[in-house]
Each structure stands twice: as C-alpha cells, then as structure tokens.
N, C-alpha and C. Protein backbone atom coordinates (compact mmCIF):
# COMPACT_ATOMS: atom_id res chain seq x y z
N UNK A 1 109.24 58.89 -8.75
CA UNK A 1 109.33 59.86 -7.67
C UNK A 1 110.02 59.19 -6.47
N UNK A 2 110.89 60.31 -5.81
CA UNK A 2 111.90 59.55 -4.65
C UNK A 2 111.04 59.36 -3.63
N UNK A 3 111.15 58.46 -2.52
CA UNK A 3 110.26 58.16 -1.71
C UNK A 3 111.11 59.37 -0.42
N UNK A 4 109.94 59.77 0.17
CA UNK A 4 110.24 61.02 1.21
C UNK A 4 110.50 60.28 2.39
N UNK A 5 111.40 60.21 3.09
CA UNK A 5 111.84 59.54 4.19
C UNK A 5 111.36 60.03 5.64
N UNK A 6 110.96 61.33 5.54
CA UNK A 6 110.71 62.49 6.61
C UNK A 6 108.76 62.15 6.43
N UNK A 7 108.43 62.20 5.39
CA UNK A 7 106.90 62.00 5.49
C UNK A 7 106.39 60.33 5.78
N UNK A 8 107.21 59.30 5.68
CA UNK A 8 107.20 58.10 5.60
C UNK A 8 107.42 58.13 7.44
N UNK A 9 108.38 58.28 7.69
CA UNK A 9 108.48 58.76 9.16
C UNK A 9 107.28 59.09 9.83
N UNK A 10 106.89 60.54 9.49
CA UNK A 10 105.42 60.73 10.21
C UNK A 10 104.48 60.55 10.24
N UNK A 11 103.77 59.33 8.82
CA UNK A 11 103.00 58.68 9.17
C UNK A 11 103.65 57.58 9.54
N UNK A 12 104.56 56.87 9.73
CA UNK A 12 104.98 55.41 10.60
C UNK A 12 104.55 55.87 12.51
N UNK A 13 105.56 57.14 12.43
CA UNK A 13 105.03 57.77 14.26
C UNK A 13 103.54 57.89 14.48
N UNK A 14 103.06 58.70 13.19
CA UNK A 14 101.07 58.51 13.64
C UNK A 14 100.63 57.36 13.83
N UNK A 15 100.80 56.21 13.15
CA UNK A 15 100.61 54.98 13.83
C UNK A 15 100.89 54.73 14.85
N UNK A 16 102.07 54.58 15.09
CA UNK A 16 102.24 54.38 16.33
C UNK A 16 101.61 55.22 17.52
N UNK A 17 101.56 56.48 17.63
CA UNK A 17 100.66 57.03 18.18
C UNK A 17 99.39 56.73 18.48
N UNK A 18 99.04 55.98 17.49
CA UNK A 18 97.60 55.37 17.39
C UNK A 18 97.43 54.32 17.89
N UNK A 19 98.28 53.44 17.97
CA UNK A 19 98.84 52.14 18.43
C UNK A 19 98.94 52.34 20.21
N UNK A 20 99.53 53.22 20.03
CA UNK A 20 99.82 53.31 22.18
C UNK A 20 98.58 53.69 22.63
N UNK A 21 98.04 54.76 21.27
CA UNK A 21 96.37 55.29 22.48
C UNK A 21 95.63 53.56 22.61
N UNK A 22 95.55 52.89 21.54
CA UNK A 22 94.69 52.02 22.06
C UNK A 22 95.26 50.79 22.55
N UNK A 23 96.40 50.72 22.62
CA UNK A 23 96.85 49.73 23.90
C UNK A 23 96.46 50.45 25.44
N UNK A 24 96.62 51.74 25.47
CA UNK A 24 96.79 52.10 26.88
C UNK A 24 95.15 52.30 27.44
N UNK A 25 94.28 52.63 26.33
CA UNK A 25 92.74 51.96 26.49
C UNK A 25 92.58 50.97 27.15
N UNK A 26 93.11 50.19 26.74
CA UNK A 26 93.06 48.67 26.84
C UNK A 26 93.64 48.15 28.44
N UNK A 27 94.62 48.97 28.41
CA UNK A 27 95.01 49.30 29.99
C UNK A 27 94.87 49.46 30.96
N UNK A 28 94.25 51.15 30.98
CA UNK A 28 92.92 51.87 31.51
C UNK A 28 92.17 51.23 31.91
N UNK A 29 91.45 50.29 31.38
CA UNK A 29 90.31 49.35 31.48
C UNK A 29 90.33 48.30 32.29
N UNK A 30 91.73 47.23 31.87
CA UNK A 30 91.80 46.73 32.83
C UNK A 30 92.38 46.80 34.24
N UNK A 31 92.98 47.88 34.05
CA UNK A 31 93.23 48.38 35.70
C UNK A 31 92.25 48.36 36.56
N UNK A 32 91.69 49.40 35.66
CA UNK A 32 90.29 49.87 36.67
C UNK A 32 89.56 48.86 36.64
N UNK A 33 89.26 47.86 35.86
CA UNK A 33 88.38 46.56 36.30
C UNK A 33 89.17 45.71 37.49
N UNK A 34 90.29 45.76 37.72
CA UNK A 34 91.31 44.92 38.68
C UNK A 34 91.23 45.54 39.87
N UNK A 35 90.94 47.02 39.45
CA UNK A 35 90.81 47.77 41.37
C UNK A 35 89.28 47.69 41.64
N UNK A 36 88.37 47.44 40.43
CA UNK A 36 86.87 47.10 40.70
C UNK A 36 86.67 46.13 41.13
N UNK A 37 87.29 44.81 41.10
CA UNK A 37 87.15 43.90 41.67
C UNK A 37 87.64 43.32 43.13
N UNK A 38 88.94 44.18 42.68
CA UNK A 38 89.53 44.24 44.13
C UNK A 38 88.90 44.72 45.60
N UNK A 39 88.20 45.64 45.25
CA UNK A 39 87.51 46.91 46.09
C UNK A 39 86.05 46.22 46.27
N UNK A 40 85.72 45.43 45.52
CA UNK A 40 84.16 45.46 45.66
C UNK A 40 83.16 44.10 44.53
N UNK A 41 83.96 43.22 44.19
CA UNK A 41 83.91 42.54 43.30
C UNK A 41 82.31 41.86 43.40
N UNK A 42 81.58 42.16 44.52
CA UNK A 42 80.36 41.72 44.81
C UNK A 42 79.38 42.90 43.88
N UNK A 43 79.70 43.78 43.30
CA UNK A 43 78.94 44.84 42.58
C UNK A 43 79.09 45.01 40.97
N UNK A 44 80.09 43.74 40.46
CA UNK A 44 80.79 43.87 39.19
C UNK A 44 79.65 42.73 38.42
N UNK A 45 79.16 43.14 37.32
CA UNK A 45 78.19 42.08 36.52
C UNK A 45 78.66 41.70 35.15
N UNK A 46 78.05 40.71 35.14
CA UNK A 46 77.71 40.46 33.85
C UNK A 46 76.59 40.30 33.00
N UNK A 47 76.18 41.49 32.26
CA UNK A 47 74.53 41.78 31.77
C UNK A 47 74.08 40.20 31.04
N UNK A 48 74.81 40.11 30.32
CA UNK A 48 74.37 38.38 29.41
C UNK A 48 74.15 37.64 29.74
N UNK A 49 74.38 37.18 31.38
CA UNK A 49 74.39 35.69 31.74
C UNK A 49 73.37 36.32 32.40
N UNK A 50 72.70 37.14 33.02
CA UNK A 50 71.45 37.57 33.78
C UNK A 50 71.19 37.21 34.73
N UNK A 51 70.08 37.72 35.29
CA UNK A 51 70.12 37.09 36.95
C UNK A 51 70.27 38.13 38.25
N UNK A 52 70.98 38.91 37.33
CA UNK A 52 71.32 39.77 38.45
C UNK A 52 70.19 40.86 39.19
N UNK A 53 70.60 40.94 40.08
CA UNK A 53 69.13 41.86 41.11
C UNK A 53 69.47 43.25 40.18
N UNK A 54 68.13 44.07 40.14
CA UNK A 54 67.94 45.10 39.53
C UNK A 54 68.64 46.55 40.28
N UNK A 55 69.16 46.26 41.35
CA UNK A 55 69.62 47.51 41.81
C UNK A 55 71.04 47.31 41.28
N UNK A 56 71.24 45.96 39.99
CA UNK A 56 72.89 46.49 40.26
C UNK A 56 73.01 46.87 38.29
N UNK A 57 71.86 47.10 37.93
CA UNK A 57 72.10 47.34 36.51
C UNK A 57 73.16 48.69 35.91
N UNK A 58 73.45 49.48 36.72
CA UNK A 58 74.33 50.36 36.48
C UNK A 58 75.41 49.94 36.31
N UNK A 59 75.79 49.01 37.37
CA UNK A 59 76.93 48.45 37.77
C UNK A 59 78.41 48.17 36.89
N UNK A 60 79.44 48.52 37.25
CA UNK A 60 80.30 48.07 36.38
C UNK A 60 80.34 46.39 35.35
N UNK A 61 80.45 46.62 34.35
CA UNK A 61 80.23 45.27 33.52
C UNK A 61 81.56 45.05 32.68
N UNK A 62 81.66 43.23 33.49
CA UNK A 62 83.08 42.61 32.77
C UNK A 62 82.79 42.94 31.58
N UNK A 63 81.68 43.37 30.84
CA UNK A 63 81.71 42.87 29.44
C UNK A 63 82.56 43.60 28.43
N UNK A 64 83.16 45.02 28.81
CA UNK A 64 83.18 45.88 28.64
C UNK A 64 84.91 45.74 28.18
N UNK A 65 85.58 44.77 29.41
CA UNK A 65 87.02 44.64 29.64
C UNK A 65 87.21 43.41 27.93
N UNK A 66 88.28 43.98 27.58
CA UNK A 66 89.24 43.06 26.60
C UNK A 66 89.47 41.76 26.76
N UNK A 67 89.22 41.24 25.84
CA UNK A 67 89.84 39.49 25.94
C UNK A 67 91.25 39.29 26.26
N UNK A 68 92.06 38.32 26.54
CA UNK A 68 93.53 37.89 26.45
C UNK A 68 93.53 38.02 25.21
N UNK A 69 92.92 37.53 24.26
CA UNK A 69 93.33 37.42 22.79
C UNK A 69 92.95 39.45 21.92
N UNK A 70 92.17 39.99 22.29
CA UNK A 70 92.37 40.92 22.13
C UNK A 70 93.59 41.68 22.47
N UNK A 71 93.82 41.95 24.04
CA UNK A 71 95.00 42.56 24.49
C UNK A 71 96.30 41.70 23.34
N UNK A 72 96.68 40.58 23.39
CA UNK A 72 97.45 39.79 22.27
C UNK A 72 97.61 40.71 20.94
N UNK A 73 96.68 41.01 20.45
CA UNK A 73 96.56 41.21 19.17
C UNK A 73 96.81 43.07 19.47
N UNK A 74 96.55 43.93 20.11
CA UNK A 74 96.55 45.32 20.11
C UNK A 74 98.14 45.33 20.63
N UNK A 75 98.84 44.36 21.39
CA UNK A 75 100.17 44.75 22.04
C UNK A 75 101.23 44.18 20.79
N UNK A 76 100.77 43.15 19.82
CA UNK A 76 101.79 42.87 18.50
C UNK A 76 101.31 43.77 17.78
N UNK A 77 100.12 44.62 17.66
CA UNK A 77 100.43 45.85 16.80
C UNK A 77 101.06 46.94 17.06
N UNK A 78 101.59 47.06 18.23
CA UNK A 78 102.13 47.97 18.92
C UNK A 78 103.24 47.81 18.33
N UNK A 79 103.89 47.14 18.81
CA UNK A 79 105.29 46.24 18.38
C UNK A 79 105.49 46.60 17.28
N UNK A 80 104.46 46.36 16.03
CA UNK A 80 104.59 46.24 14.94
C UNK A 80 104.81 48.01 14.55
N UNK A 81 104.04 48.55 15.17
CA UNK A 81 104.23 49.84 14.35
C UNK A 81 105.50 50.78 15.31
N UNK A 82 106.10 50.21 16.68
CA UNK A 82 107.37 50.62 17.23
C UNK A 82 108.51 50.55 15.99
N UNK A 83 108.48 48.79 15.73
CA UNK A 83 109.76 48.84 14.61
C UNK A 83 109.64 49.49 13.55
N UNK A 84 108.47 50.29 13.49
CA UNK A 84 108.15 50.68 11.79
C UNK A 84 108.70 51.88 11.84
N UNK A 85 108.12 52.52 13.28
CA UNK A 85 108.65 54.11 13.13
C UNK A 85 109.97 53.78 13.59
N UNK A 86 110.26 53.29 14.17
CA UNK A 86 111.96 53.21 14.17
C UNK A 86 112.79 52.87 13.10
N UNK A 87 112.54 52.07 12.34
CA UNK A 87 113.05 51.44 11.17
C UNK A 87 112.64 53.15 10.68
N UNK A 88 111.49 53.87 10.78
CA UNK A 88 111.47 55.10 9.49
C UNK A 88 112.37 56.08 10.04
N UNK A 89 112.50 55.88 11.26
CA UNK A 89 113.60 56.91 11.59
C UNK A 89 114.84 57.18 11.02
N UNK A 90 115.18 55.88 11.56
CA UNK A 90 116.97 55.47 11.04
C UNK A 90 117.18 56.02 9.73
N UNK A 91 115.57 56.20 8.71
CA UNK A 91 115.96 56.31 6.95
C UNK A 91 115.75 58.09 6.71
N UNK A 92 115.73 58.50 7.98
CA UNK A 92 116.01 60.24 7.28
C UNK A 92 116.98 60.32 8.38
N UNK A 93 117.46 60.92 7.02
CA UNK A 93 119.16 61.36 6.99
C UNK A 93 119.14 62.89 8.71
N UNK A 94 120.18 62.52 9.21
CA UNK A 94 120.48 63.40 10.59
C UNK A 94 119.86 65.08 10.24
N UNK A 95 120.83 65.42 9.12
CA UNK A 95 120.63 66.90 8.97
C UNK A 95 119.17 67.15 8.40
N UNK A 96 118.04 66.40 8.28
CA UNK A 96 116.94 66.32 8.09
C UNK A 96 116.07 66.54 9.18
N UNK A 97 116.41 66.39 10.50
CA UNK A 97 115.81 65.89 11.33
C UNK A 97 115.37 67.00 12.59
N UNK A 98 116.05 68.01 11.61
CA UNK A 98 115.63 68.90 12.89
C UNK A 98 114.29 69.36 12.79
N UNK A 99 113.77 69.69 14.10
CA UNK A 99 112.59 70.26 14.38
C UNK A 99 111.67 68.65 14.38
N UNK A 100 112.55 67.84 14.58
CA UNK A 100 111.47 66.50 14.51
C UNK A 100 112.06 65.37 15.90
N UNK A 101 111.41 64.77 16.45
CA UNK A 101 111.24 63.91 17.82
C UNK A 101 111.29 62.38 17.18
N UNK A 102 112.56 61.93 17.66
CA UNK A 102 112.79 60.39 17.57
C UNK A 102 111.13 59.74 17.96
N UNK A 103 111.07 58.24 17.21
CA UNK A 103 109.80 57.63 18.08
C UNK A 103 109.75 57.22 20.16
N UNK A 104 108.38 57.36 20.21
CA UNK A 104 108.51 57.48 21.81
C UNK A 104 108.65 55.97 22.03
N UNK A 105 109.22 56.03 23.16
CA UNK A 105 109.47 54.25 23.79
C UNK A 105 108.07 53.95 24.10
C-alpha cells in the first residue's frame, strides 16, 4: 500500500501542535514565575525544603516551574517535530494541498 503523503502530513502537524502546546506551557509558567518573583519574590516557596510560616502555604511554589533540562528536552522536541511536519509537507504534491495550511512557524 502507497504511503498517503496528505495523512502523514496531518499527523506530523498534530504533533507538532502538540509540541508548541507544551513548550508554550512551559513558557506560561515560567513567565509568570519571573513576574512572581519579580513583583514579590518574598511570597514565592518552596513546600520541600519547609520552614516556611503557615500563612504562606497557598503561595506560589517554585516547585511547580520546569527544570533547564526539562525546558532542553520539550524545545528539541519541538524542533524535532517542526522538521517533521515540514519535511511532510514538502512530500504532498501542490495540487493536493488545497483546503490544507502549511506547518505554523
């Protein structure tokens, strides 16, 4: 059976799709931990190391934010599934393509 170039395509783009939601998670997160700290860094905890006074248990928690080596690893899968849907693009043919959206940058 011939391999479908147009369905190979849209799951390469669903990945990737999947790929940007959870890089930009990852994002999200640390933004808002960077303007949490920025703004108020005396209210930001860390539940594990303990200690902390009981009025701040609500409190925003580093624990929550991504490693360097995490972010590392979610931004080369990104990568990885950019060239994929691009590479699946290039393989259906032009007059195929209508009603269908190149991969997003």
């Amino acid at each position: 059976m011939a391999a479908d170039p147009i369905h190979d395509y849209l799951n390469a783009r669903q990945v990737l799709e999947e790929a940007t939601r959870q890089v930009q998670q990852a994002v999200d997160l640390i933004s808002n931990a960077s303007i949490m700290l920025f703004r108020n860094w005396r209210n930001v905890v860390t539940p594990s190391a303990g200690g902390f006074p009981m009025d701040l248990v609500n409190a925003p928690s580093v624990e929550s934010w991504p490693t360097a080596q995490q972010l590392g690893e979610l931004l080369k899968g990104w990568h990885k599934a950019k060239r994929e849907a691009d590479n699946a693009w290039r393989q259906v043919p032009a007059e195929s393509r209508y009603g269908l959206q190149p991969p997003p940058d």
